[in-house]
N, C-alpha and C. Protein backbone atom coordinates (compact mmCIF):
# COMPACT_ATOMS: atom_id res chain seq x y z
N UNK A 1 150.79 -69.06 54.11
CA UNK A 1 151.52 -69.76 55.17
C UNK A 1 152.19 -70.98 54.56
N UNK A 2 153.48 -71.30 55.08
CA UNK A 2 154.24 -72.28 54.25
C UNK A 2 154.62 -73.22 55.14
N UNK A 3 155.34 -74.25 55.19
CA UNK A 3 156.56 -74.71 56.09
C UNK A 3 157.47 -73.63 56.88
N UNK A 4 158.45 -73.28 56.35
CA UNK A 4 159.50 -72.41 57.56
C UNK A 4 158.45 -71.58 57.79
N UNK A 5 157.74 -70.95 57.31
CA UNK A 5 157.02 -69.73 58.17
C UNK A 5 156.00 -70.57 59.47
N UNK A 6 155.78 -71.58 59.61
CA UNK A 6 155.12 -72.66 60.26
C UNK A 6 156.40 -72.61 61.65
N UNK A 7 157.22 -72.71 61.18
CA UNK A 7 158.79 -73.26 62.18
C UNK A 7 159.00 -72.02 62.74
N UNK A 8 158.93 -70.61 62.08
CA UNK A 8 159.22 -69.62 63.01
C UNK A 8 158.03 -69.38 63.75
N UNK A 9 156.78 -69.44 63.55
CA UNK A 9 155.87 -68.83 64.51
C UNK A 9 156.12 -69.99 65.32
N UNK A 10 156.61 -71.25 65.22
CA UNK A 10 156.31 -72.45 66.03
C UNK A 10 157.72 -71.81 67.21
N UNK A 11 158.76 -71.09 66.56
CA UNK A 11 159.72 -71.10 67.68
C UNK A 11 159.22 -70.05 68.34
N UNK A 12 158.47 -68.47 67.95
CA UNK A 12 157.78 -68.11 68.68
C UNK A 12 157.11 -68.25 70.34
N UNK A 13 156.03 -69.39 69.80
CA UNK A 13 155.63 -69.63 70.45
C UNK A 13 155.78 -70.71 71.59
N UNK A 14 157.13 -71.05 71.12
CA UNK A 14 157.73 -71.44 72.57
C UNK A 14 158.41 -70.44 73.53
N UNK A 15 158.55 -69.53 72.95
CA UNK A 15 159.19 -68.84 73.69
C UNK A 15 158.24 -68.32 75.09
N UNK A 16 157.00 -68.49 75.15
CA UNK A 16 156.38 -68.31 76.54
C UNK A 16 156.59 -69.92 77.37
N UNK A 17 156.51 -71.05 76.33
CA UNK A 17 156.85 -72.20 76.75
C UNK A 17 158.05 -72.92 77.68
N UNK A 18 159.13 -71.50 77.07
CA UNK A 18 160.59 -71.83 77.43
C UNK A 18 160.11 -71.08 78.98
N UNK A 19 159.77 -70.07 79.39
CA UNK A 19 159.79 -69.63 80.04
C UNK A 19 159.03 -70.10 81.57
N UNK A 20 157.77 -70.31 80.79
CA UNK A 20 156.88 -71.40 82.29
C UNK A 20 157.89 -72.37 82.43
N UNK A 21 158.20 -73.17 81.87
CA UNK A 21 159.19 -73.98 81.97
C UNK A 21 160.16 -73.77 83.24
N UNK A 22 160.87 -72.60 82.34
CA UNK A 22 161.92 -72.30 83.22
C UNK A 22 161.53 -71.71 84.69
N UNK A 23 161.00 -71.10 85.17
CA UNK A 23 160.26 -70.90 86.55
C UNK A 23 159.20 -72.18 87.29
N UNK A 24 159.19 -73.11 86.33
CA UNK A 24 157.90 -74.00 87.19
C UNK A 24 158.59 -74.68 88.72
N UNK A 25 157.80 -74.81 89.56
CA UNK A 25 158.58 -75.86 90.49
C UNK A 25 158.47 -76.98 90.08
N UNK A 26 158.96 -77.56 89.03
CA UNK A 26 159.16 -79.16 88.71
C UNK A 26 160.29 -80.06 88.77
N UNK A 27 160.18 -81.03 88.80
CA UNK A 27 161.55 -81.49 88.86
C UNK A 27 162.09 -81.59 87.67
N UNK A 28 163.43 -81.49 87.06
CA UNK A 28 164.21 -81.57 85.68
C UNK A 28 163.78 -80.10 84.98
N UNK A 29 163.43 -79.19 85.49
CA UNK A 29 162.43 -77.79 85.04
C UNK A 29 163.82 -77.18 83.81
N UNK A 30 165.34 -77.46 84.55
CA UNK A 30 166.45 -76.80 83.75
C UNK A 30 166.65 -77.61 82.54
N UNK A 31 166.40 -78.71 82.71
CA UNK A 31 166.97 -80.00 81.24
C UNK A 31 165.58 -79.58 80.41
N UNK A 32 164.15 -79.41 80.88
CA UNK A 32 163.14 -79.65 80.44
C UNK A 32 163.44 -78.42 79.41
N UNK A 33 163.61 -76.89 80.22
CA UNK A 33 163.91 -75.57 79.57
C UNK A 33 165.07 -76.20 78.37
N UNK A 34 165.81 -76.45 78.87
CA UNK A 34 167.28 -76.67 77.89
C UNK A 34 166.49 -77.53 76.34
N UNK A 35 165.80 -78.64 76.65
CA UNK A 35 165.04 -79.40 75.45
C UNK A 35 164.27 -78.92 74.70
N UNK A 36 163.15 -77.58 75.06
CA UNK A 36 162.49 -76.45 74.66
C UNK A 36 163.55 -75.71 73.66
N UNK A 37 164.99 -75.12 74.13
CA UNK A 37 165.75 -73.97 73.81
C UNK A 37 165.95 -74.47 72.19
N UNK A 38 166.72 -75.99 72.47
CA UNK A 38 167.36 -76.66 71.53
C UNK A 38 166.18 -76.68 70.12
N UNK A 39 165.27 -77.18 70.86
CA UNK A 39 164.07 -77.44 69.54
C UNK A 39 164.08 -76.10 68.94
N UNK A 40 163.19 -75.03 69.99
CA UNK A 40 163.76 -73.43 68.54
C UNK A 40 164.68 -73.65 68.26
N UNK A 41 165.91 -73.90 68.56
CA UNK A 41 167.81 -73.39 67.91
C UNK A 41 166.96 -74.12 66.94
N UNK A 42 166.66 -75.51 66.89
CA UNK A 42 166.55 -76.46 65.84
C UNK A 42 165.47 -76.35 64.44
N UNK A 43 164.57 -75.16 64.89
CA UNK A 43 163.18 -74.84 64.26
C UNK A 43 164.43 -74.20 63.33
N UNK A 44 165.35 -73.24 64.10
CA UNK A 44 166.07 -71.60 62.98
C UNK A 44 166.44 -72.48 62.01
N UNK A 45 167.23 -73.66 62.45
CA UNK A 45 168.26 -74.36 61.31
C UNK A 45 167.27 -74.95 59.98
N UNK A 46 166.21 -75.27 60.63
CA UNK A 46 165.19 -76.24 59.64
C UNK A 46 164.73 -74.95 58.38
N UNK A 47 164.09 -73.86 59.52
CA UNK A 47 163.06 -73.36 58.38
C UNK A 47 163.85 -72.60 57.09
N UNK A 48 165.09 -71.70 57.65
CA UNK A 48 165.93 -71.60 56.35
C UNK A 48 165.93 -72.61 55.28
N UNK A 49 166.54 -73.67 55.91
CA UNK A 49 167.04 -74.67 55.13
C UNK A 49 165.92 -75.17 53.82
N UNK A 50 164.38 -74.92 54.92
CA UNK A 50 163.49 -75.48 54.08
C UNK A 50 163.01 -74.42 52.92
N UNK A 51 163.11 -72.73 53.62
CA UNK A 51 162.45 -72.28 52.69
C UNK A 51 163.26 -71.97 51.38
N UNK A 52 164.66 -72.46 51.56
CA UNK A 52 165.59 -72.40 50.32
C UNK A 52 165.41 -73.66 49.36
N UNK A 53 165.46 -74.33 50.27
CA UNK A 53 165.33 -75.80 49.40
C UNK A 53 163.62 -76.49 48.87
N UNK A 54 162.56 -75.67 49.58
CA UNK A 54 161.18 -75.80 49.19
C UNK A 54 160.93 -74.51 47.87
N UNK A 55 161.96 -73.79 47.77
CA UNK A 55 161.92 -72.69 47.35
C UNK A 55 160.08 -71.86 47.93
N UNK A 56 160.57 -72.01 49.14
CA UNK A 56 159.40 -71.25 49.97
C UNK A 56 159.80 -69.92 50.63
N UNK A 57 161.06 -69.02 50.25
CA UNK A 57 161.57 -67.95 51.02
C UNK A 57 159.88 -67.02 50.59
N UNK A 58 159.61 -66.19 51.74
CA UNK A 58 159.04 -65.06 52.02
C UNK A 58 159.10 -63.91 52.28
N UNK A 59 158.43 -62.81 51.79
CA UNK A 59 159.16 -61.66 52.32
C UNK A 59 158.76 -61.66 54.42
N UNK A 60 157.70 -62.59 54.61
CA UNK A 60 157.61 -62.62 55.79
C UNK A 60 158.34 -63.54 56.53
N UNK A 61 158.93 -64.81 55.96
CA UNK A 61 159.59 -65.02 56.63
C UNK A 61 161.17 -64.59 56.81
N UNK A 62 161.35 -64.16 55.66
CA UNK A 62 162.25 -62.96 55.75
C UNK A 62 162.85 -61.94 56.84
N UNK A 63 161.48 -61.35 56.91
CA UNK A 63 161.37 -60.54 58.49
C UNK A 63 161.11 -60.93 59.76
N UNK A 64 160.32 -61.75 59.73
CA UNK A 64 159.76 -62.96 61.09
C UNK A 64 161.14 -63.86 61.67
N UNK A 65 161.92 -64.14 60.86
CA UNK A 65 163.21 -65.46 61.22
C UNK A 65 164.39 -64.76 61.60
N UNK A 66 164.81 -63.58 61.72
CA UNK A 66 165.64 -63.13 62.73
C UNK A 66 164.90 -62.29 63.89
N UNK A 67 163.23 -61.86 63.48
CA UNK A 67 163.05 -61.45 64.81
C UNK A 67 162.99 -62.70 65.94
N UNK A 68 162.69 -63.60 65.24
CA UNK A 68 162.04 -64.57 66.27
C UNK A 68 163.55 -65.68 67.05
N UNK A 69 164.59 -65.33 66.31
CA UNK A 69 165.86 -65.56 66.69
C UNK A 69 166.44 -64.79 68.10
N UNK A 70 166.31 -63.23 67.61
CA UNK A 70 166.77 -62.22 68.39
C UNK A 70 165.69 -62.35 69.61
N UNK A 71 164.32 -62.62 69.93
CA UNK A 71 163.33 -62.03 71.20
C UNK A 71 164.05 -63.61 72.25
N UNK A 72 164.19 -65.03 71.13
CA UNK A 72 164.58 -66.21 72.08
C UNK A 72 166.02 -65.81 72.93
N UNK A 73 166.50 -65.49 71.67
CA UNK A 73 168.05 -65.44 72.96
C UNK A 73 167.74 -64.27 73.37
N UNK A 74 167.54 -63.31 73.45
CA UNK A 74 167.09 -61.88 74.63
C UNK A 74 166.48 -62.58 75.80
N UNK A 75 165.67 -63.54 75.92
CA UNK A 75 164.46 -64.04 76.46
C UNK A 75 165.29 -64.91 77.42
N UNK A 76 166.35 -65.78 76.87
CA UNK A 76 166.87 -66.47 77.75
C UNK A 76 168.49 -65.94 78.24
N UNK A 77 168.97 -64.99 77.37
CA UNK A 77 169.89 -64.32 78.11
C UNK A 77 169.11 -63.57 79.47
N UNK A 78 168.42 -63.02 79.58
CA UNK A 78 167.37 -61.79 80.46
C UNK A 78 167.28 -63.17 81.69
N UNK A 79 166.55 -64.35 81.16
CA UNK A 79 166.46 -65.09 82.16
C UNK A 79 167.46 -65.94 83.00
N UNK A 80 168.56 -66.19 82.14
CA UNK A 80 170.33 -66.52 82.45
C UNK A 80 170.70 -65.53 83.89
N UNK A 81 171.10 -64.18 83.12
CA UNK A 81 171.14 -63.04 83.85
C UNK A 81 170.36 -63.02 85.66
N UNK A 82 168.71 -63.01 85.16
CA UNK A 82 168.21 -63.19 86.63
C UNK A 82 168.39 -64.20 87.34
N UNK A 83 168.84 -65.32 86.76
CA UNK A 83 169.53 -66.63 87.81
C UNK A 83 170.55 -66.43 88.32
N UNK A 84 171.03 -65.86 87.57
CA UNK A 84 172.88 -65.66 88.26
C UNK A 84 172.87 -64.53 87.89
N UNK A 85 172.98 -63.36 88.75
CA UNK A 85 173.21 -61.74 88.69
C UNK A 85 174.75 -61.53 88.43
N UNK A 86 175.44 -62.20 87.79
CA UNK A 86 176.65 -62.06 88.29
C UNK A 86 177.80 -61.06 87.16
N UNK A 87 178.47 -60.44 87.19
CA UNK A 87 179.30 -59.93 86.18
C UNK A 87 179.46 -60.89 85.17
N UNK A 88 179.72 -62.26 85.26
CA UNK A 88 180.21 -62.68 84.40
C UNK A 88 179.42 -63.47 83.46
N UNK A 89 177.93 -63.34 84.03
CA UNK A 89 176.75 -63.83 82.94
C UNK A 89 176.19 -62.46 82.16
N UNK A 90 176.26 -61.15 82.86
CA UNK A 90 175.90 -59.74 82.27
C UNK A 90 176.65 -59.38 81.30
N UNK A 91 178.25 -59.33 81.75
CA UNK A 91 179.01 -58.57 80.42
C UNK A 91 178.73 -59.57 79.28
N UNK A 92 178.65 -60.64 79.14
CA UNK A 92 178.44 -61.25 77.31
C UNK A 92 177.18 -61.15 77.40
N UNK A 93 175.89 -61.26 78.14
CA UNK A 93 174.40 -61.17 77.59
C UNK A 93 174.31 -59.63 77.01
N UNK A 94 174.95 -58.47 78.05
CA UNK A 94 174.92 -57.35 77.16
C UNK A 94 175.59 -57.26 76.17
N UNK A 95 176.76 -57.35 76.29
CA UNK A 95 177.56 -57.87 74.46
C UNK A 95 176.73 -58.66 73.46
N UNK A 96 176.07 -59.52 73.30
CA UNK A 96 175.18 -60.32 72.45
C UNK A 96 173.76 -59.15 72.21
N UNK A 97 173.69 -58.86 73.18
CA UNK A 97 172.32 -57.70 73.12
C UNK A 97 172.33 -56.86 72.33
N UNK A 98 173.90 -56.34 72.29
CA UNK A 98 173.87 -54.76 72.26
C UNK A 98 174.26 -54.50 70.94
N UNK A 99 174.60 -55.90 69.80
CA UNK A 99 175.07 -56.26 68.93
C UNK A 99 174.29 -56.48 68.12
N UNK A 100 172.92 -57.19 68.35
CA UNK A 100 172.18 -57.54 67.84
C UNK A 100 171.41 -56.46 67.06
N UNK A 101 170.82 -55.61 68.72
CA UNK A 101 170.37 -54.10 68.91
C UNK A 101 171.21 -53.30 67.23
N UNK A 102 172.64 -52.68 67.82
CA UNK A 102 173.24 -52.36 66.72
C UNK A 102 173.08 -52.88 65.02
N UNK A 103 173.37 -53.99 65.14
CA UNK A 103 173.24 -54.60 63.46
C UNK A 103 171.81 -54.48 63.30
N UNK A 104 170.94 -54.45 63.83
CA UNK A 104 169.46 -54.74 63.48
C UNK A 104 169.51 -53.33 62.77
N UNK A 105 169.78 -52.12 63.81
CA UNK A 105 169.48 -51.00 63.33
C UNK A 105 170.46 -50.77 61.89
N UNK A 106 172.04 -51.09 62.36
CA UNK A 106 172.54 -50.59 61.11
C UNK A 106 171.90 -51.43 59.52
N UNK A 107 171.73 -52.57 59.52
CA UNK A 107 171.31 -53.80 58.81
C UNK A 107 169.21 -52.39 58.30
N UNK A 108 168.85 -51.98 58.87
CA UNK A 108 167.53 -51.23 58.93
C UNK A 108 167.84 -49.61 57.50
N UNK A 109 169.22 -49.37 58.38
CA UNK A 109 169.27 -47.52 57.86
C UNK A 109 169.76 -48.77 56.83
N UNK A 110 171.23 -49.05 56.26
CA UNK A 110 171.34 -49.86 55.20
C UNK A 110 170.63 -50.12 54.18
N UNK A 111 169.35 -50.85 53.97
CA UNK A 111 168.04 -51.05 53.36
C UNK A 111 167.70 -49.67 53.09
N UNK A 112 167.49 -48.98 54.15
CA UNK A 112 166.92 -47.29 53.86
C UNK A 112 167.88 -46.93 52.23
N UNK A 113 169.24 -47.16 52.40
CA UNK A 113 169.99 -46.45 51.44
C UNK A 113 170.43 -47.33 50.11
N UNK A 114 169.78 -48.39 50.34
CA UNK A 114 169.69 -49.33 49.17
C UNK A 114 171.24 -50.44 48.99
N UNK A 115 171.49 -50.02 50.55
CA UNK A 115 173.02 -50.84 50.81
C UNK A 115 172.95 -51.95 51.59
N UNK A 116 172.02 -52.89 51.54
CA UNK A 116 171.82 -53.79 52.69
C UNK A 116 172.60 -54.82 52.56
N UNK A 117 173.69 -55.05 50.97
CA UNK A 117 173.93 -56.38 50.87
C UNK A 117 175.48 -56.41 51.44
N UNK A 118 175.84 -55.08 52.04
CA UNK A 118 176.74 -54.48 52.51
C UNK A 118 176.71 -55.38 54.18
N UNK A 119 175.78 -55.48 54.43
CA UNK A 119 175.92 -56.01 56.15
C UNK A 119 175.19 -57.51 55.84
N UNK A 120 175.27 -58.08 54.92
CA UNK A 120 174.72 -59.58 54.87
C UNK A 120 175.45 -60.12 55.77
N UNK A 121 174.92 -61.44 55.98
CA UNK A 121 175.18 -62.53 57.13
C UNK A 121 176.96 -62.82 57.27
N UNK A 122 178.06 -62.84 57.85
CA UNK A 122 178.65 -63.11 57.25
C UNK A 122 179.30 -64.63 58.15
N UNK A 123 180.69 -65.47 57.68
CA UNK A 123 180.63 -66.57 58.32
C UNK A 123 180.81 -66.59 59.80
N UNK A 124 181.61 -65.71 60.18
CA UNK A 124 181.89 -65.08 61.47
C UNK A 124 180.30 -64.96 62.42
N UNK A 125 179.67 -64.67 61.85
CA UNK A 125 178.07 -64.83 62.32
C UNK A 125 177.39 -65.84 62.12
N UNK A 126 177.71 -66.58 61.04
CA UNK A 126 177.47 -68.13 61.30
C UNK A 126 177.91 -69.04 62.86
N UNK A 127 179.07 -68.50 62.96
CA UNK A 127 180.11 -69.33 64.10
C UNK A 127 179.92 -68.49 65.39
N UNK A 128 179.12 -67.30 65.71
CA UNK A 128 178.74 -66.48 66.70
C UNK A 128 177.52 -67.19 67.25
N UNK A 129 176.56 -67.79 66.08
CA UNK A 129 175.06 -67.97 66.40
C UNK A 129 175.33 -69.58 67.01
N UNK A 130 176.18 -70.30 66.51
CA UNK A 130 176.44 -71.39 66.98
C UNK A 130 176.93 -71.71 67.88
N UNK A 131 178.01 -71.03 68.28
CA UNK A 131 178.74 -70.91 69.64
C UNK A 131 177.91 -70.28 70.99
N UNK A 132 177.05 -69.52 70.32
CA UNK A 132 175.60 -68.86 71.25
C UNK A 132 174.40 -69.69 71.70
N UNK A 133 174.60 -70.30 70.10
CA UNK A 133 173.12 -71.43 70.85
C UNK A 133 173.41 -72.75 71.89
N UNK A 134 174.54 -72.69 71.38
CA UNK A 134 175.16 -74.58 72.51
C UNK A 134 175.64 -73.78 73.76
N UNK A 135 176.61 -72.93 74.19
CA UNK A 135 176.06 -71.76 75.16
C UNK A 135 175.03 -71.79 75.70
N UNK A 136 174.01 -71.22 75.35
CA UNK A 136 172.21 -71.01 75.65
C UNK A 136 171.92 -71.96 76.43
N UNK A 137 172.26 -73.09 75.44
CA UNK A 137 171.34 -74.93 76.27
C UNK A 137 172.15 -75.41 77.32
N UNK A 138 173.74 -75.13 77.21
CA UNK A 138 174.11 -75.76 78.18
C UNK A 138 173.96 -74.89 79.57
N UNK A 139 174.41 -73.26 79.61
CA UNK A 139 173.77 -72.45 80.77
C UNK A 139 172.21 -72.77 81.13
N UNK A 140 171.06 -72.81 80.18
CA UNK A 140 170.05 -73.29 81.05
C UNK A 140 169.93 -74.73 81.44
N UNK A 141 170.85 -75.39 81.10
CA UNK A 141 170.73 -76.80 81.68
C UNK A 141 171.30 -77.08 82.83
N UNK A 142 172.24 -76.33 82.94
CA UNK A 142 172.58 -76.11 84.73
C UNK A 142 173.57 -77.43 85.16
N UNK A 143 172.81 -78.28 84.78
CA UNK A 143 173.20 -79.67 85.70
C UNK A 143 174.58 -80.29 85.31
N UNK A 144 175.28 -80.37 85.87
CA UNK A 144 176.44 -81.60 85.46
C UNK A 144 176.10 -82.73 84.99
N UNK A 145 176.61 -83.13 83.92
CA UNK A 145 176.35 -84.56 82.91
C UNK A 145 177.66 -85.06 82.58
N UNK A 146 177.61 -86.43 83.20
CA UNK A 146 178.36 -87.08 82.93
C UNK A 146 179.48 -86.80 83.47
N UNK A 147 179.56 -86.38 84.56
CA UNK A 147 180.71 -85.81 84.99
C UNK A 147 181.25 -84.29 84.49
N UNK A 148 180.79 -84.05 83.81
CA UNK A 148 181.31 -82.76 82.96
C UNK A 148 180.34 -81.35 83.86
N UNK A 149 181.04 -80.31 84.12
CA UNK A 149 180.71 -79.25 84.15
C UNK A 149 179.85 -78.32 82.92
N UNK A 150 179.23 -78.94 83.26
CA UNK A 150 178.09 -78.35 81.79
C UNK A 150 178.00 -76.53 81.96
N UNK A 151 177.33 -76.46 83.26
CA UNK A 151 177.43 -74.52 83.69
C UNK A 151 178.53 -74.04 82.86
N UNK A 152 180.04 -74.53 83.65
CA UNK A 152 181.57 -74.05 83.17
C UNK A 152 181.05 -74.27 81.67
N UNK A 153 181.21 -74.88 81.40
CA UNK A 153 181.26 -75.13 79.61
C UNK A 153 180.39 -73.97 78.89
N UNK A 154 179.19 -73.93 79.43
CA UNK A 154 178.78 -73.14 78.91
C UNK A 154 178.96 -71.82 78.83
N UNK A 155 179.34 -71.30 79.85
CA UNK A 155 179.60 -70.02 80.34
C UNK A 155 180.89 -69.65 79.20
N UNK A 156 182.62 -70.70 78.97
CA UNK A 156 183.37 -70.27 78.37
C UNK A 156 182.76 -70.29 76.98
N UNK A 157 182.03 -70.94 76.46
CA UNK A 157 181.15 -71.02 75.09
C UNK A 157 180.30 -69.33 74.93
N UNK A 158 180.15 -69.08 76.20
CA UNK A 158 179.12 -67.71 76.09
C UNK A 158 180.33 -66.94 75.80
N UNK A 159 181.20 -66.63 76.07
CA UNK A 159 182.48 -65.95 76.23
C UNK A 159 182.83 -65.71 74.66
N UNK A 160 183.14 -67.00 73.75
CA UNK A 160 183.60 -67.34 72.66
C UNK A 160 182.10 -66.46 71.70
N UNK A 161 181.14 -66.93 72.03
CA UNK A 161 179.78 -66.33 71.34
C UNK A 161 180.24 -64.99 71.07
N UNK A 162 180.36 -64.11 72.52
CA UNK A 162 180.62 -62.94 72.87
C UNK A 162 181.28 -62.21 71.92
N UNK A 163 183.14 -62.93 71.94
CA UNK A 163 183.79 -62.31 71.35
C UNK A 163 183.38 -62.19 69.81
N UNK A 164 183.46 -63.47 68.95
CA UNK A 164 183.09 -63.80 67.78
C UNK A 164 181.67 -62.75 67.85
N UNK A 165 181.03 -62.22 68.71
CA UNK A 165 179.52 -61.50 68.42
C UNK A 165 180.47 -59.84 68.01
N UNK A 166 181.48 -59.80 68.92
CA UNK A 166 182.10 -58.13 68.45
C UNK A 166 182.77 -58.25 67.26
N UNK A 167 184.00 -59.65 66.91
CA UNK A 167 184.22 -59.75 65.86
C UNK A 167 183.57 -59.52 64.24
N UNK A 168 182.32 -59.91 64.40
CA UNK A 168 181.30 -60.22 63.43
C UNK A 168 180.53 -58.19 63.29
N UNK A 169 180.53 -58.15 64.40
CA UNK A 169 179.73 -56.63 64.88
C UNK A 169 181.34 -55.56 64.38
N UNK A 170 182.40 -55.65 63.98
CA UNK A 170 183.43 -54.62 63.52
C UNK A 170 183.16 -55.39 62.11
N UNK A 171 183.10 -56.22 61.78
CA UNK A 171 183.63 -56.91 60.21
C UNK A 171 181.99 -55.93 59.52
N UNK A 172 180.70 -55.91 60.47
CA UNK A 172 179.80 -55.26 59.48
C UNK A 172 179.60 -53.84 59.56
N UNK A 173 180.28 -53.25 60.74
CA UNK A 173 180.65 -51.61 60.89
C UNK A 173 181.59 -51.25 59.53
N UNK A 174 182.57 -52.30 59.67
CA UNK A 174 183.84 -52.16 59.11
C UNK A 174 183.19 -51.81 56.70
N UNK A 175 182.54 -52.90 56.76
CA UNK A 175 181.66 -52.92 55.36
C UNK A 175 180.61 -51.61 55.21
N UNK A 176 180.21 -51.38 56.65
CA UNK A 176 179.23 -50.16 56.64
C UNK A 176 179.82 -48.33 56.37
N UNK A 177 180.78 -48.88 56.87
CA UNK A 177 181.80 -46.91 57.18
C UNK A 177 182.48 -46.25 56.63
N UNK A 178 181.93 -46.84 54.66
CA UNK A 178 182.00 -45.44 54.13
C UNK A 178 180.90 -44.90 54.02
N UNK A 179 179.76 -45.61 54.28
CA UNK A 179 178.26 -45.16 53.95
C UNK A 179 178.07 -44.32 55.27
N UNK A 180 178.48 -44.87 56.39
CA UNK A 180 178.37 -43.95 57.77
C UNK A 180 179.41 -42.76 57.58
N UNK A 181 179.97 -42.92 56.61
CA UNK A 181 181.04 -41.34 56.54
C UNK A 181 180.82 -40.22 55.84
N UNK A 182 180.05 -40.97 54.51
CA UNK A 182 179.37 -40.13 53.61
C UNK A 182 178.97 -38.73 54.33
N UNK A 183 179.11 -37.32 53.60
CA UNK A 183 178.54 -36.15 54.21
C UNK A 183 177.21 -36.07 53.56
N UNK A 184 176.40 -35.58 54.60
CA UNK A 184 174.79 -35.25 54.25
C UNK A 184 174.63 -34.85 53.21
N UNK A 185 173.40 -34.49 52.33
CA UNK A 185 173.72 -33.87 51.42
C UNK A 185 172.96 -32.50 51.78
C-alpha cells in the first residue's frame, strides 16, 4: 500500500459518502455533495501525480484509478439523472456512460492483442475528464452563486464533456480499426 493507492481507495470510499450526502434531509446537502465530488475529482489529480513523481506507480493502482474514476461519475451521473429525469441530463450521462463502457472494453480486447498503447490516454481525454468533472460539481451543486446560474453552467459544461467524450471515443476507434478489421485467423 502506497500514497496514490491510499487516494484511490480514499475516493472510493466516498463514493457511498457522496451519496448519503446527496439524499440526506440537511440543509446545504447539494454544496455539501458538490465538496465531497470535488475532493475525489481532487484525490484522481493527486494520486497520479504522486505515483509518478513518488515513483510509486502500481500494477494496482494501475487498475484501481480508472475504475474508481469511472463507478464516481456513473454514481453521480445515475444520481444527476434521478433528480432531473429530463432528456437533457440523460442524452450526455448516457453519452459519457456508453463511452466509458466502450473504451474500457476496447482499451481490455487491445491488451488481449498486445495493442494497448494504441488506445492510450489521449489529450482530447484529458479536456473530456475536465470539462466532466467541473460539470459534475456544478450540476450537483444546484444552487446559484453569486448571481451566476451554476445548474445552466453546468449542464452546457456537461454538453462540452459529452461532445469532447465522442470526440476522444472516434480518435481511439479511429487508432483501434485496423486491429478491429484484421480477418480472424
Amino acid at each position: 500500500m502506497n500514497i496514490p493507492n491510499t487516494l484511490t481507495f480514499l475516493r472510493i470510499a466516498l463514493i457511498p459518502v457522496f451519496v448519503l450526502v446527496f439524499y440526506a434531509p440537511i440543509p446545504y446537502q447539494y454544496p455539501i455533495a458538490s465538496v465531497i465530488f470535488i475532493i475525489a475529482a481532487l484525490t484522481d489529480l493527486l494520486d497520479g501525480y504522486l505515483a509518478r513523481r513518488l515513483d510509486q506507480v502500481s500494477p494496482l493502482g494501475a487498475f484501481l484509478d480508472p475504475v474508481a474514476d469511472k463507478l464516481m461519475v456513473a454514481v453521480v451521473l445515475i444520481l444527476l439523472v434521478q433528480r432531473d429525469p429530463s432528456a437533457w441530463i440523460a442524452l450526455p450521462a448516457a453519452i459519457i456512460v456508453g463511452r466509458e463502457i466502450t473504451i474500457s472494453a476496447l482499451r481490455e480486447w487491445m491488451a488481449e492483442l498486445g495493442a494497448r498503447s494504441k488506445v492510450a490516454v489521449s489529450v482530447f481525454g484529458k479536456f473530456k475528464t475536465s470539462a466532466q468533472m467541473v460539470a459534475l460539481a456544478l450540476l450537483v451543486y444546484q444552487v446559484p452563486a453569486y448571481g451566476l446560474p451554476v445548474y445552466e453552467i453546468g449542464v452546457i459544461l456537461l454538453y462540452i464533456a459529452a461532445i469532447l467524450t465522442l470526440v476522444s471515443m472516434c480518435q481511439y476507434l479511429a487508432s483501434a480499426w485496423p486491429k478491429l478489421m484484421e480477418k480472424s485467423r
